[in-house]
Structures are given as C-alpha cells and as structure tokens.
N, C-alpha and C. Protein backbone atom coordinates (compact mmCIF):
# COMPACT_ATOMS: atom_id res chain seq x y z
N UNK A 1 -38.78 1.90 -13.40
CA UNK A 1 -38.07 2.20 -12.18
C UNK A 1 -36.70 1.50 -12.22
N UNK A 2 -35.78 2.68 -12.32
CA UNK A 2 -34.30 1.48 -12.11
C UNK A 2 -33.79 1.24 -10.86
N UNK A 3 -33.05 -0.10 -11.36
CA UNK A 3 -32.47 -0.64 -10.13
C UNK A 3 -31.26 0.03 -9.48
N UNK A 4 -31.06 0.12 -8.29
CA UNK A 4 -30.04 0.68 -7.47
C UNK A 4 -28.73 0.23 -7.69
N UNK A 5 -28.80 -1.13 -7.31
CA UNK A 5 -27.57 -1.64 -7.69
C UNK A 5 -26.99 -2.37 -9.12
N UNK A 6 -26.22 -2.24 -9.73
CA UNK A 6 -25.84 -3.04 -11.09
C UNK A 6 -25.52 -4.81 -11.01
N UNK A 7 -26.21 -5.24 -10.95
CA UNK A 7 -26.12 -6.64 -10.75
C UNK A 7 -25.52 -7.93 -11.65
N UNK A 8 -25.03 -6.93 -12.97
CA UNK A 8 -23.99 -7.52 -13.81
C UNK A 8 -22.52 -7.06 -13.40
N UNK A 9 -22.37 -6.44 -12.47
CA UNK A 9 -20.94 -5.56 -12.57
C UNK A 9 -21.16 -5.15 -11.45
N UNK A 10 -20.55 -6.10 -10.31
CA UNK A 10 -20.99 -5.59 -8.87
C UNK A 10 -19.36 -4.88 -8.56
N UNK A 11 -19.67 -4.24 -6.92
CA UNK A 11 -18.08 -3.86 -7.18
C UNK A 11 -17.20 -4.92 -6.07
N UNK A 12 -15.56 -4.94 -6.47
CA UNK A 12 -15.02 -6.02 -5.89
C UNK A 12 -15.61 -5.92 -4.14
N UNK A 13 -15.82 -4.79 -3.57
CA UNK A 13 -15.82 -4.95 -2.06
C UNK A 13 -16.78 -5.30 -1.49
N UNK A 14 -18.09 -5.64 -2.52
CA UNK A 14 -19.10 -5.96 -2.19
C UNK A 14 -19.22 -7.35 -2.34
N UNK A 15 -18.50 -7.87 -3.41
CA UNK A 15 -18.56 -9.02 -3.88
C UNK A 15 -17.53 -10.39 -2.57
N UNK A 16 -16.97 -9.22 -2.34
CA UNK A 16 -15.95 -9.73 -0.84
C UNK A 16 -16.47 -10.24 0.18
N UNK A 17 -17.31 -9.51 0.63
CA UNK A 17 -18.24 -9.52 1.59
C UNK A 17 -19.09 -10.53 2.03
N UNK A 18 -19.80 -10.94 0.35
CA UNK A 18 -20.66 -11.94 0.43
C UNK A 18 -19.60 -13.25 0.63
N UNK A 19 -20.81 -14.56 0.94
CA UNK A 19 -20.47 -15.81 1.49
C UNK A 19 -20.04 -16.41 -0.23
N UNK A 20 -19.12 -17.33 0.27
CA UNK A 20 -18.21 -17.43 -0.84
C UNK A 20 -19.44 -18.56 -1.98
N UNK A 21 -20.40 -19.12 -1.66
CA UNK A 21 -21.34 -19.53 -2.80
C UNK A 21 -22.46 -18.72 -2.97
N UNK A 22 -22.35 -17.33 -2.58
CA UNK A 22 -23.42 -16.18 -3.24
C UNK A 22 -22.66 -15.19 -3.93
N UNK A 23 -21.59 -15.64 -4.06
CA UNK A 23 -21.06 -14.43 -5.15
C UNK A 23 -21.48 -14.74 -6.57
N UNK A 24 -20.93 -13.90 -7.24
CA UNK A 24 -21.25 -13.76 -8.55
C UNK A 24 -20.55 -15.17 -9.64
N UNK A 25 -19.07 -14.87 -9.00
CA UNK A 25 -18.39 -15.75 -9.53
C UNK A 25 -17.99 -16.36 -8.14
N UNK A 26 -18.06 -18.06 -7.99
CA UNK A 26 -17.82 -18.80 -6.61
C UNK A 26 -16.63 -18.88 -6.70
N UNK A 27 -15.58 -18.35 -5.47
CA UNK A 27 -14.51 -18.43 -5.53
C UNK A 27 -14.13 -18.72 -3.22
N UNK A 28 -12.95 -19.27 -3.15
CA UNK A 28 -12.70 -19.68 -2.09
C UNK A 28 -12.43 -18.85 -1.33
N UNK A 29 -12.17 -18.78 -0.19
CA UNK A 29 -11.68 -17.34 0.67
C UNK A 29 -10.26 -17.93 1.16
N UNK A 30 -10.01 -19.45 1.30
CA UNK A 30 -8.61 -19.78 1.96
C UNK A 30 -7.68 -19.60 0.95
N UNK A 31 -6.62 -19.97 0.99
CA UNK A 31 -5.41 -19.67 0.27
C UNK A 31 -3.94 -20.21 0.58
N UNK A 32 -3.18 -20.99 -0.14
CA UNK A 32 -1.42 -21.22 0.46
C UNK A 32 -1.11 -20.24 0.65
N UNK A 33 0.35 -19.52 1.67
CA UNK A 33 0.63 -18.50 1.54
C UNK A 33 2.48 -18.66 1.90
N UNK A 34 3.27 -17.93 1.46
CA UNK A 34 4.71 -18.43 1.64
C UNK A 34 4.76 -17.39 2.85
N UNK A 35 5.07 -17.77 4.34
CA UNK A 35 5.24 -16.95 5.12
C UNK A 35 6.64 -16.76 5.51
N UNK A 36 7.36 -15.84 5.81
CA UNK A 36 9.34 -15.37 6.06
C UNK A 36 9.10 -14.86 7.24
N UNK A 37 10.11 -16.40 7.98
CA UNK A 37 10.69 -15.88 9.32
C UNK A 37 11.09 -14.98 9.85
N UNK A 38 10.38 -14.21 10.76
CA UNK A 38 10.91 -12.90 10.82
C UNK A 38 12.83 -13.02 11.68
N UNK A 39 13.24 -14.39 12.23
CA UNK A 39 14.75 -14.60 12.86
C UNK A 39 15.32 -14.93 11.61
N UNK A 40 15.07 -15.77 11.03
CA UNK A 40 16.16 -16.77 9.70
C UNK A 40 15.77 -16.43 8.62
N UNK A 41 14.59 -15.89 8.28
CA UNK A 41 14.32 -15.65 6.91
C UNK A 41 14.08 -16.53 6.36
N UNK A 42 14.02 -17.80 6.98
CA UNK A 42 13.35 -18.90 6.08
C UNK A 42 12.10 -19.13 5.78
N UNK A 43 11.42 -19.27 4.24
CA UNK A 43 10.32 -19.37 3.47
C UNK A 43 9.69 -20.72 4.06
N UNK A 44 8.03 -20.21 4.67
CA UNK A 44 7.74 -21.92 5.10
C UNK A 44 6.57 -21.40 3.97
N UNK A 45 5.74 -22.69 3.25
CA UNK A 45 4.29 -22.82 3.00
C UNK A 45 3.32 -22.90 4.09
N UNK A 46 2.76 -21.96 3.96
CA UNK A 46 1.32 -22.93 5.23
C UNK A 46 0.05 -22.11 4.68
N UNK A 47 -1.00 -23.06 5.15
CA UNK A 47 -2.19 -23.32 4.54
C UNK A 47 -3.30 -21.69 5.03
N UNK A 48 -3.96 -20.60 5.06
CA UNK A 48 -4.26 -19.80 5.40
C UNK A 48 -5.40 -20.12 7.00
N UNK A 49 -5.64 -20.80 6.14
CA UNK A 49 -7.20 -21.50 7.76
C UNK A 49 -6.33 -22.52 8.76
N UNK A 50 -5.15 -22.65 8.74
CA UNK A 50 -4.82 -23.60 9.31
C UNK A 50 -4.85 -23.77 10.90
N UNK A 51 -4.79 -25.03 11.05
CA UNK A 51 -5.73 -25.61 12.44
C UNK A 51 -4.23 -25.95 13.66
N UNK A 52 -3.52 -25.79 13.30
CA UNK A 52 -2.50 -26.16 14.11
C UNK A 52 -1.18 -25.20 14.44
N UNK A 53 -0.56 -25.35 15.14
CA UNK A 53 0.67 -24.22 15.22
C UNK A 53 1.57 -24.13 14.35
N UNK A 54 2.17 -23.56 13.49
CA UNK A 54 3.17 -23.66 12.88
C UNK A 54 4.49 -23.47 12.92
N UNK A 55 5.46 -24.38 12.85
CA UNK A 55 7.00 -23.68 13.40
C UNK A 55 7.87 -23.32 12.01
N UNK A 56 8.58 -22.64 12.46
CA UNK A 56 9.47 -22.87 11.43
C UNK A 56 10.97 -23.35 11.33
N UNK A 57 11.11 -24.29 10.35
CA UNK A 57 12.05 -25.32 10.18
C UNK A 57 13.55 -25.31 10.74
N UNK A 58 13.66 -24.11 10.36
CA UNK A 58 15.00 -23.83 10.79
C UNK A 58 15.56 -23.00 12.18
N UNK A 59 14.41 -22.18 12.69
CA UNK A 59 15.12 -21.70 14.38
C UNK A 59 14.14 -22.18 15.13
N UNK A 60 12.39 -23.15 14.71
CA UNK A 60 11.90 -23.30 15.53
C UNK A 60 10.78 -22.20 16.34
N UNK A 61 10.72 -21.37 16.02
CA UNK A 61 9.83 -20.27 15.97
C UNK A 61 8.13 -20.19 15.44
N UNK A 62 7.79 -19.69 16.60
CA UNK A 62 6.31 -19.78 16.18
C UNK A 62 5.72 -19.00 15.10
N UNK A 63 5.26 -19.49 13.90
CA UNK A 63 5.03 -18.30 12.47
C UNK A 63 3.61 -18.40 12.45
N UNK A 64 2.88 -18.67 13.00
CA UNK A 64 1.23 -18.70 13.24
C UNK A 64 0.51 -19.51 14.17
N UNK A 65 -0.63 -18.92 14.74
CA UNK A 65 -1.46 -19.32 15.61
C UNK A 65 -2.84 -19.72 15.45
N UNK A 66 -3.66 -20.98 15.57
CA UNK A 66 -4.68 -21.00 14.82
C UNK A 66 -5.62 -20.14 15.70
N UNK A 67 -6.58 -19.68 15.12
CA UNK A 67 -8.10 -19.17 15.50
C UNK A 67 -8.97 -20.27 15.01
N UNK A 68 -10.16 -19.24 15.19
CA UNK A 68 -11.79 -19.71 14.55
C UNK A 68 -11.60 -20.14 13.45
N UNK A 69 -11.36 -19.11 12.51
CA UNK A 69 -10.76 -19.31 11.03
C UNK A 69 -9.95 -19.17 10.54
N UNK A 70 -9.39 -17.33 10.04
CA UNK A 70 -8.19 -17.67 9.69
C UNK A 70 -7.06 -17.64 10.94
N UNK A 71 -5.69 -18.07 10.15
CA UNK A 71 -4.65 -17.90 11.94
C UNK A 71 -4.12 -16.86 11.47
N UNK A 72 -3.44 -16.72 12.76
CA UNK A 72 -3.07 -15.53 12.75
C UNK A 72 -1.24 -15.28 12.71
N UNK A 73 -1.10 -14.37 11.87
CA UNK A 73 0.63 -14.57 11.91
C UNK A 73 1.44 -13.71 12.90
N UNK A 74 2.41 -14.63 13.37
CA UNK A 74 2.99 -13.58 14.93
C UNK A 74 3.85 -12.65 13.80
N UNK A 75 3.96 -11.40 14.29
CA UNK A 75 4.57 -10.12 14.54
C UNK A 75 5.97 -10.30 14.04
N UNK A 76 6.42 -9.46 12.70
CA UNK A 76 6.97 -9.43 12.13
C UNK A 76 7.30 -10.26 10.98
N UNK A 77 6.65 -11.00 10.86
CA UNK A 77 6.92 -12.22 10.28
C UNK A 77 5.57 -11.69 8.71
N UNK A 78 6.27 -11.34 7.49
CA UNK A 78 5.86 -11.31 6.18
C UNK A 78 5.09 -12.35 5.43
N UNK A 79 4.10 -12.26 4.67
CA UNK A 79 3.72 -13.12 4.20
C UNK A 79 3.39 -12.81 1.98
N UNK A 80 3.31 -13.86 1.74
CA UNK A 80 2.86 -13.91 0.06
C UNK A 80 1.75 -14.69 -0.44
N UNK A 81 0.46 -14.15 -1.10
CA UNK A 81 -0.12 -15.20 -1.47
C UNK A 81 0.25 -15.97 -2.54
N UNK A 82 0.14 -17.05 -2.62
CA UNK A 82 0.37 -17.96 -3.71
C UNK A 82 -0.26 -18.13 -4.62
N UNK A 83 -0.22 -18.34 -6.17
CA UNK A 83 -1.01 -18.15 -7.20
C UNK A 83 -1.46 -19.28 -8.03
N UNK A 84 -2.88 -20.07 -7.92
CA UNK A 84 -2.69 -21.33 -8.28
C UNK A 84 -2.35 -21.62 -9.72
C-alpha cells in the first residue's frame, strides 16, 4: 500500500506551514529585514518579530507596529529580507 504523501521531498508550502521544529529541515520563521521610508527613503534594519515601535531616523515616522508576532509595516513603506 503506498503512501500518500512523499516524506523525503515534501513540498515548500507544506513544509511552511508546519511549526518551525517539525519541519524537515529546522529553520526559523523571524528574520532582519531592511525596511524604506516611505517620506525620506531612508534604509532602517529592524528585527521581523519586533516588540516595540519603530521610527525612522531621519523624519521620525512610524515604519512598524508591534503585534502578537510578527509587526506590522505601516503603508507604503517597502521592505527586503536580509540574507544571513
């Protein structure tokens, strides 16, 4: 009787899904990310889960809001993940 699912070669969206120490390969869900002011265009770092408000340096502008988990980025404002 074969198995349904391939359990050597799962697919990425499934593997997403699961909690980050039942995957296949353990990998993190947070991430740095370079976020651009949507007024000045200035590049801040900030942390993806982060717990606090973030401004940015140069007009002072709010570039994220924390939640539960991840925050959330105000409106218009671009982001990049970072590659360790």
């Amino acid at each position: 009787m074969p198995i349904a699912v391939d359990l050597l070669h799962p697919k990425k969206e499934i593997e997403k899904k699961k909690h980050k120490k039942k995957r296949l390969v353990q990998s993190p869900n947070s991430c740095f990310m370079d976020v651009k002011c949507p007024n000045c265009y200035n590049i801040t770092t900030i942390f993806s889960h982060a717990q606090t408000v973030v401004l940015c340096g140069g007009c002072n502008t709010v570039l994220c809001q924390p939640t539960g988990g991840k925050c959330r980025l105000t409106e218009g404002s671009s982001f990049r993940r970072k590659q360790p």
